[in-house]
Protein backbone atom coordinates (compact mmCIF):
# COMPACT_ATOMS: atom_id res chain seq x y z
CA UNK A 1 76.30 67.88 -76.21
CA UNK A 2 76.05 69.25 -72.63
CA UNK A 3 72.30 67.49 -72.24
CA UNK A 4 74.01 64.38 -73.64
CA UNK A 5 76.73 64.58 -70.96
CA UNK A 6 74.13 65.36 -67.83
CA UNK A 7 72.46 62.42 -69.56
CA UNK A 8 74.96 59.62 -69.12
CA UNK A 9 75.74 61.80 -65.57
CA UNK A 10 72.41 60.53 -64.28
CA UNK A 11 72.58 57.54 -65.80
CA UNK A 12 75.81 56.71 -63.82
CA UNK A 13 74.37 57.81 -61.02
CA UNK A 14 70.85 55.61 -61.00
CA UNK A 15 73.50 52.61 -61.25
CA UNK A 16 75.56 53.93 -58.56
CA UNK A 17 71.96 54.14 -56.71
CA UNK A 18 71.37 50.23 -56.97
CA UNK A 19 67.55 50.68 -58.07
CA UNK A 20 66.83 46.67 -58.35
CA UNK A 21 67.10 46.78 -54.59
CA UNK A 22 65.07 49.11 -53.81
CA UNK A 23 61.70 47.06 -53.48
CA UNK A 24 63.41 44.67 -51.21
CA UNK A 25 63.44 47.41 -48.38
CA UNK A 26 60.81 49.91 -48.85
CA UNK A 27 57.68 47.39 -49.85
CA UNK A 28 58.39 45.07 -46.51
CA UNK A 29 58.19 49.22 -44.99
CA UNK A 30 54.40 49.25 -46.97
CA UNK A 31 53.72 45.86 -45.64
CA UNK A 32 53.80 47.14 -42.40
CA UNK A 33 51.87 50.32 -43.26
CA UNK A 34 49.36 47.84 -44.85
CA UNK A 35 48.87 45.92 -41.79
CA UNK A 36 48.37 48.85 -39.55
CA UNK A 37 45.66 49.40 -41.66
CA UNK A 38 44.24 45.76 -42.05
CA UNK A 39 44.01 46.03 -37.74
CA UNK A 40 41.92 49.01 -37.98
CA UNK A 41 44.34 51.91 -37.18
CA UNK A 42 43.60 55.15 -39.31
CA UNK A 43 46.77 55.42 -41.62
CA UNK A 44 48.26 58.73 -42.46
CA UNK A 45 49.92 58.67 -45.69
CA UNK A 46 52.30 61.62 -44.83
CA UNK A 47 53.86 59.80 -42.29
CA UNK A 48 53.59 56.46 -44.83
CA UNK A 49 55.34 58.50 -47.58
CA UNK A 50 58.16 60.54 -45.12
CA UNK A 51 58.89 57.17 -43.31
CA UNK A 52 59.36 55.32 -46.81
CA UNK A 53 61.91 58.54 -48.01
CA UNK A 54 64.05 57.64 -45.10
CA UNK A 55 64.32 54.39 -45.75
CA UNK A 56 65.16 55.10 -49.09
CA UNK A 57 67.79 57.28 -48.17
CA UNK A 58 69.31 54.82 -45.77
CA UNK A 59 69.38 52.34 -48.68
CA UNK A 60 71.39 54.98 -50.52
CA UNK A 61 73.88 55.85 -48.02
CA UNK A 62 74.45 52.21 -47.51
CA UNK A 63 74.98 51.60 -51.34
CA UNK A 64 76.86 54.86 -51.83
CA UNK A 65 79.36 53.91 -48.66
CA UNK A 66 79.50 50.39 -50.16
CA UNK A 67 80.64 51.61 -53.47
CA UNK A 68 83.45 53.68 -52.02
CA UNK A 69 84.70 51.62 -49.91
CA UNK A 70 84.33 48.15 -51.59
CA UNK A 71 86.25 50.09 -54.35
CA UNK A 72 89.44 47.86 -53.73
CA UNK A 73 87.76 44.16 -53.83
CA UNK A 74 85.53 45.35 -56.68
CA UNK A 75 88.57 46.43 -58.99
CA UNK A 76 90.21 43.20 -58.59
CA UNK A 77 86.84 41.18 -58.81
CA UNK A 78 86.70 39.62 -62.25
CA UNK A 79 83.93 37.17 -61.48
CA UNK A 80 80.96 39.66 -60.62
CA UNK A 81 77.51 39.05 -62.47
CA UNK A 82 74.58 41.62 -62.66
CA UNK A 83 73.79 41.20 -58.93
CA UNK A 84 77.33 41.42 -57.27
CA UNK A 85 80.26 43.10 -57.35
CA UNK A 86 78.77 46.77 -57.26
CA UNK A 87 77.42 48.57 -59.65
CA UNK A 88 81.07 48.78 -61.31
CA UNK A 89 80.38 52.42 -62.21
CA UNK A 90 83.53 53.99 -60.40
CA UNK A 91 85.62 50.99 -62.28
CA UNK A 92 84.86 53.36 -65.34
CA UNK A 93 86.79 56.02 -63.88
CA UNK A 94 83.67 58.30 -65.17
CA UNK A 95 82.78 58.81 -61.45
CA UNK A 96 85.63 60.37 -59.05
CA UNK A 97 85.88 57.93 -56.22
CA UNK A 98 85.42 60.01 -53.70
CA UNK A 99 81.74 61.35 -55.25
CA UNK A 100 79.44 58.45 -53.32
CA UNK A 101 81.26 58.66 -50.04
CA UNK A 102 80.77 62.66 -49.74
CA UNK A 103 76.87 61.62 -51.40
CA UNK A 104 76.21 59.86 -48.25
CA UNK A 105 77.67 61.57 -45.79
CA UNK A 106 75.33 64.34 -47.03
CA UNK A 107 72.66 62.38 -47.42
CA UNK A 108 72.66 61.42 -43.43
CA UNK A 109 71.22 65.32 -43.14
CA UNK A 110 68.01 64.86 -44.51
CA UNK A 111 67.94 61.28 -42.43
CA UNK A 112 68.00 62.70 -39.59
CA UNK A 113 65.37 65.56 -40.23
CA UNK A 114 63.41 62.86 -41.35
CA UNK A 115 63.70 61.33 -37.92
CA UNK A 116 62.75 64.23 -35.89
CA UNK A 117 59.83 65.40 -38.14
CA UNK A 118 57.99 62.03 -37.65
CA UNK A 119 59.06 62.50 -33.88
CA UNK A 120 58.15 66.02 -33.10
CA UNK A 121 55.82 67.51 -35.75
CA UNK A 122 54.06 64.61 -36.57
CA UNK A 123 53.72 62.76 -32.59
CA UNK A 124 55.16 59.07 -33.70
CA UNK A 125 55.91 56.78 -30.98
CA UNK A 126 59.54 57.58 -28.53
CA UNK A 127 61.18 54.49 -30.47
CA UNK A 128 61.14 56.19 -33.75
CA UNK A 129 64.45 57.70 -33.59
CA UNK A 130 66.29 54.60 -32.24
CA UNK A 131 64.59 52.59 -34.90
CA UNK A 132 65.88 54.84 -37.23
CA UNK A 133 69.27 55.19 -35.66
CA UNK A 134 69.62 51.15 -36.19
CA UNK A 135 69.15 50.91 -39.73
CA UNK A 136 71.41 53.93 -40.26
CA UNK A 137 73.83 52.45 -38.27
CA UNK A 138 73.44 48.55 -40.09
CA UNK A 139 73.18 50.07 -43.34
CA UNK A 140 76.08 52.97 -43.29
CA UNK A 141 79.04 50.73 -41.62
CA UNK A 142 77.81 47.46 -43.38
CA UNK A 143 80.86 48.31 -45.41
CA UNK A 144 82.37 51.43 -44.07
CA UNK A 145 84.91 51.79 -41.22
CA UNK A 146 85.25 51.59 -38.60
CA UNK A 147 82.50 49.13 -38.12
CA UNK A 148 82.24 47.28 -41.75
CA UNK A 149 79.92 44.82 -40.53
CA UNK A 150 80.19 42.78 -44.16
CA UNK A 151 83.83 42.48 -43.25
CA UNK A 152 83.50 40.97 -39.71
CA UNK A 153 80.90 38.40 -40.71
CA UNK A 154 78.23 40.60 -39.49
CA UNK A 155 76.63 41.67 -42.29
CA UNK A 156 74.50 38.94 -42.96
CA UNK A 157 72.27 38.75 -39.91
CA UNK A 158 72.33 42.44 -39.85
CA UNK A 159 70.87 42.60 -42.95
CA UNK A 160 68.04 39.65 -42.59
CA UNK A 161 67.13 42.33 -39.46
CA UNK A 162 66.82 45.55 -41.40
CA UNK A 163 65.64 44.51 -44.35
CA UNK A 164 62.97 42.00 -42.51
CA UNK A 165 62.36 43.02 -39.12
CA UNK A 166 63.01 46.38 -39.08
CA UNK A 167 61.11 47.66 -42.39
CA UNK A 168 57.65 45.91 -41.27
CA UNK A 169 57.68 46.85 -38.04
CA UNK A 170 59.03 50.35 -38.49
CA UNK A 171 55.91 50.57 -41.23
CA UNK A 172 53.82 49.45 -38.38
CA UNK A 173 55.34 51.41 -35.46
CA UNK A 174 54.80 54.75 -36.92
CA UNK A 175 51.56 54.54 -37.84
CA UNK A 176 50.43 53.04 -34.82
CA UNK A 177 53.35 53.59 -31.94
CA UNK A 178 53.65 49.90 -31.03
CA UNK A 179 54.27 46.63 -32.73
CA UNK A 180 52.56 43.92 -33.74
CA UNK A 181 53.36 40.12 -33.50
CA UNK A 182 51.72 39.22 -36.72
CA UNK A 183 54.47 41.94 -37.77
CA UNK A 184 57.48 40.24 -36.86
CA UNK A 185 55.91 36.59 -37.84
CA UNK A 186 55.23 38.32 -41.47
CA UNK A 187 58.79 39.01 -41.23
CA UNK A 188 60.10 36.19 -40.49
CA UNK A 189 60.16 34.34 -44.10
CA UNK A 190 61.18 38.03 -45.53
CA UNK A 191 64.46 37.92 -43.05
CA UNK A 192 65.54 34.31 -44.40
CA UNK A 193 65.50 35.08 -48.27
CA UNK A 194 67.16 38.16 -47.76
CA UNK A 195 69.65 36.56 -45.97
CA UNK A 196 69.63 34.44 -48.96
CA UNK A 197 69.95 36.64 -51.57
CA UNK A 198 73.10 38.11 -49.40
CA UNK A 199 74.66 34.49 -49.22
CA UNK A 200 74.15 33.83 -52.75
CA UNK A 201 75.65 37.16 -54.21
CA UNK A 202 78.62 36.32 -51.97
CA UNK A 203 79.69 33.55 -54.21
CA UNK A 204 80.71 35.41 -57.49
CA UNK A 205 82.76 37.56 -55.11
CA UNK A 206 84.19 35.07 -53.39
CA UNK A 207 88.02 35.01 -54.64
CA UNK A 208 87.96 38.62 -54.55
CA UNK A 209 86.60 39.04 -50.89
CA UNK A 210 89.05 36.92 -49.52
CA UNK A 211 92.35 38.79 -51.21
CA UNK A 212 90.62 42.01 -49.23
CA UNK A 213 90.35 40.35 -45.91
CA UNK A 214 86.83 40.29 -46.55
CA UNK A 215 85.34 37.76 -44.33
CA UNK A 216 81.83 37.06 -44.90
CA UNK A 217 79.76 33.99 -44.67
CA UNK A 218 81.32 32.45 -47.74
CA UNK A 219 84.37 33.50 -47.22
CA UNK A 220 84.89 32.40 -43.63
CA UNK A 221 82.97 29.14 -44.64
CA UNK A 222 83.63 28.06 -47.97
CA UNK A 223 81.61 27.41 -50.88
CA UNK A 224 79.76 23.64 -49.70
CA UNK A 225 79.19 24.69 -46.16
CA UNK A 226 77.97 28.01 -47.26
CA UNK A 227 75.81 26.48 -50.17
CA UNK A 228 74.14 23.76 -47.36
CA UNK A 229 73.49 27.40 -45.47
CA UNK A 230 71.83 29.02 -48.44
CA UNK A 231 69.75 25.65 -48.89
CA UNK A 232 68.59 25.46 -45.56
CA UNK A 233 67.46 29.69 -46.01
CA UNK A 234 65.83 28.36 -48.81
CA UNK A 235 63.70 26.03 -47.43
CA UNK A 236 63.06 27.49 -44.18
CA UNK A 237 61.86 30.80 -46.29
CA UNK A 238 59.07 28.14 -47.41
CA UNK A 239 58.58 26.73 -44.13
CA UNK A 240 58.00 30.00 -42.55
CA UNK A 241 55.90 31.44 -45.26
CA UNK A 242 53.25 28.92 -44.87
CA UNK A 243 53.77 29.42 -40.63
CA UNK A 244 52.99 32.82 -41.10
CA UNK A 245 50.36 32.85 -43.57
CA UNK A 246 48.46 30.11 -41.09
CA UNK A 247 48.79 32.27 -38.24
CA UNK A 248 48.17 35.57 -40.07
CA UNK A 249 45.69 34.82 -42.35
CA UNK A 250 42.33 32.68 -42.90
CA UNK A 251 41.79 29.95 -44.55
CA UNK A 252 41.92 30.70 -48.62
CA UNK A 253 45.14 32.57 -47.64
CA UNK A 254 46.93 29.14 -45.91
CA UNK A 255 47.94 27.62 -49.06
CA UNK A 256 49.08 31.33 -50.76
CA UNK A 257 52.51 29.91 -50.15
CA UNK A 258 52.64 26.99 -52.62
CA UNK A 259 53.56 29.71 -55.57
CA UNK A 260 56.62 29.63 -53.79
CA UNK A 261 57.61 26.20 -54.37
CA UNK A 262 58.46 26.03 -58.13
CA UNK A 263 60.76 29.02 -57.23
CA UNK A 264 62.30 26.86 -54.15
CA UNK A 265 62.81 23.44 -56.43
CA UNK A 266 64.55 26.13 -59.30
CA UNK A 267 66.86 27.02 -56.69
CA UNK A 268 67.81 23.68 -55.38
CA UNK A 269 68.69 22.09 -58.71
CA UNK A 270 70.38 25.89 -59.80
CA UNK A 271 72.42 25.37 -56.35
CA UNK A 272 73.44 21.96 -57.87
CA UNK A 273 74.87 23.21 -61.52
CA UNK A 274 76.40 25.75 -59.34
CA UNK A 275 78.50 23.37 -57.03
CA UNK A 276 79.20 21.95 -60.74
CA UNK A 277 81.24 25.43 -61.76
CA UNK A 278 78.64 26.86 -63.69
CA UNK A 279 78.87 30.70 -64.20
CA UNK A 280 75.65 31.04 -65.84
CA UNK A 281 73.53 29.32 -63.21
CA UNK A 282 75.38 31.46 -60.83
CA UNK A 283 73.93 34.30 -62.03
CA UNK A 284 70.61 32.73 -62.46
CA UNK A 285 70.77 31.77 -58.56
CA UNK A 286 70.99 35.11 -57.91
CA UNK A 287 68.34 36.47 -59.84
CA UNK A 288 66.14 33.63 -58.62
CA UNK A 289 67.16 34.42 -55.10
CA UNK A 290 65.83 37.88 -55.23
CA UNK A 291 62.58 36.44 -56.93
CA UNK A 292 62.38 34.57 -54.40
CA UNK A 293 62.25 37.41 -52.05
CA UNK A 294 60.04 39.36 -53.59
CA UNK A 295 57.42 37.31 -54.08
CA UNK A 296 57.47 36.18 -50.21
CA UNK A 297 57.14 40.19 -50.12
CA UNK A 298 53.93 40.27 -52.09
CA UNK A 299 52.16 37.39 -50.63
CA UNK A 300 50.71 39.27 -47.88
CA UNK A 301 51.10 42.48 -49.34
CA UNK A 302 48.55 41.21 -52.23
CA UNK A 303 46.63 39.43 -49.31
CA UNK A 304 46.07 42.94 -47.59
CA UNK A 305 45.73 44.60 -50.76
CA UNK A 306 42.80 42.52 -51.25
CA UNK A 307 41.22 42.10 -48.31
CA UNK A 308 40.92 46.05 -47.21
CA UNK A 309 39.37 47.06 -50.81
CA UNK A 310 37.29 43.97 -50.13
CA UNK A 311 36.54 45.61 -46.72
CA UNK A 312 35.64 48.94 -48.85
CA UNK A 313 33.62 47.08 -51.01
CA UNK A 314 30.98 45.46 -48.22
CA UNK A 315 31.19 48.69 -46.35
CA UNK A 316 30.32 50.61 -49.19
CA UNK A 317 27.40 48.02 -50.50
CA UNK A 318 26.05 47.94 -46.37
C-alpha cells in the first residue's frame, strides 16, 4: 500500500514537473554545446552536463511557481487541453497548494551553486552568472509576483529570449567564454516557434486569463489579431530556418529546412478550423506547434551531430 501511495506521489509530481517541455530548453542548451564543438573548441562535458542541470532546474522553478500561482485562472479554466492550463495536478487537491511554491523556492539553492561552480571551480567566462541570473529571473516571475511577466504581456518575448537566445548561447558561452554569431542566427528560428507555441497555448486559456486580469498576447489582442500573430511566427520560423541554415551551413544543409514545410501548411489550415470553433484542432495546433519547434531544434543539432562524427571518421581513416 505505502509503495503504491509513493507511487502515484511521484507520479503527481513528474506532471507537476511539465516533462514534455523539457527538450524545448535544454537541447537548444546542447545545440550550443554542439557548436562550440563544430568551431573547434575542446568541450568539457562536466561543464556540458552542470550547465544543462541548471537549466533544468530553472525550468522547474518556473513550472513549479507557475503552478502555484496560476492556481486561481487554472481552477476556473474549463477549456484547457493537454498543453495548457497546467498540469491540473493541484486541481486534484492530492497536492497541498503550497508544495510547488516552497519546491522552488528551494530549488533556487542548488541554482545558484550551480552558478558559482561553473564560475569559480571550473574558470567559465565573467558573464556566466548574469546569464544565469536572467533566465532565473524570466523564468521564476514569468508568473510569480511581483514581476509576473505572463500577466503584463511580457511573457511572450521573454520567453522567445530564454528559451532561444539564451539556451544556445549560454551552451556556447561556457564552453568557450564568448559568443558566437552563427549562435544567435541558429537561434533565431528557435525564438519564433517558441513564441509560437506560447501564443497558441494561450488560446484554450483565453476566457479564463481574462476573468484573472491575465493579460497576455491573446488576451490583450483577441483571438484574429492574435491568430494573424501566430501565422506570421509561423512563417517567419520557416523563413529564418532556411536564413540560418544558408549562412550556417554548406550546401547539402541549405535545403534541410523544407521538412519544415508540411508542418507549416498543417498549421495554417489547423489555424483555419480553429478560427471555425473547433476544440479538437485546437489541441492539435498546439501539439503541432511544439512539433514544430522541435524539429527547427534538431535541424542543426542532427547537422552537427553528423558532421563532427563525420569529422571523426576522416580523422580517424587519415
Amino acid at each position: 500500500m505505502g509503495r503504491v501511495v509513493l507511487n502515484e506521489r511521484v507520479r503527481l509530481w513528474v506532471r507537476l514537473s511539465r516533462p514534455k517541455f523539457h527538450f524545448a530548453g535544454l537541447l537548444p542548451f546542447f545545440l550550443g554545446v554542439l557548436l562550440a564543438e563544430f568551431y573547434g573548441y575542446h568541450t568539457s562535458a562536466p561543464i556540458a552536463l552542470l550547465g544543462a542541470s541548471g537549466v533544468l532546474l530553472i525550468m522547474l522553478i518556473t513550472y513549479y511557481f507557475g503552478e502555484y500561482f496560476d492556481y486561481e485562472s487554472d481552477s476556473v479554466n474549463t477549456e484547457f487541453n493537454s498543453y495548457s492550463g497546467g498540469s491540473r495536478v493541484l486541481q486534484t487537491g492530492k497536492v497541498k497548494r503550497s508544495s510547488p511554491l516552497w519546491v522552488a523556492i528551494v530549488l533556487v539553492l542548488p541554482v545558484i551553486a550551480i552558478g558559482l561552480m561553473l564560475r569559480f571551480h571550473f574558470g567559465c567566462g565573467p558573464l556566466t552568472i548574469p546569464l544565469g541570473v536572467l533566465g532565473l529571473i524570466a523564468g521564476a516571475f514569468y508568473s510569480a509576483k511581483p514581476a509576473q511577466w505572463a500577466y503584463r504581456g511580457l511573457g511572450e518575448p521573454l520567453i522567445a529570449i530564454c528559451y532561444g537566445w539564451l539556451t544556445v548561447n549560454a551552451g556556447y558561452y561556457l564552453q568557450t567564454n564568448e559568443f558566437s554569431f552563427i549562435g544567435t542566427l541558429i537561434s533565431l528560428p528557435i525564438m519564433t516557434s517558441i513564441a509560437a507555441v506560447i501564443v497558441a497555448n494561450q488560446f484554450p486559456d483565453l476566457a479564463a486569463d481574462r476573468s484573472v486580469g491575465k493579460n497576455n498576447l491573446v488576451v490583450k489582442l483577441g483571438r484574429r489579431l492574435s491568430m494573424g500573430i501566430f501565422r506570421l511566427l509561423v512563417l517567419l520560423t520557416l523563413s529564418l530556418s532556411f536564413f540560418a541554415s544558408v549562412c550556417a551551413f554548406s550546401f547539402p544543409y541549405h535545403f534541410a529546412p523544407l521538412i519544415l514545410v508540411p508542418v507549416v501548411v498543417v498549421l495554417l489550415l489547423q489555424s483555419v478550423e480553429v478560427m471555425q470553433g473547433s476544440p479538437q484542432a485546437l489541441e492539435r495546433l498546439c501539439a503541432n506547434t511544439i512539433m514544430l519547434n522541435l524539429i527547427v531544434i534538431l535541424l542543426p543539432f542532427t547537422a552537427l551531430i553528423y558532421e563532427l562524427v563525420r569529422r571523426l571518421f576522416i580523422v580517424n581513416w587519415t
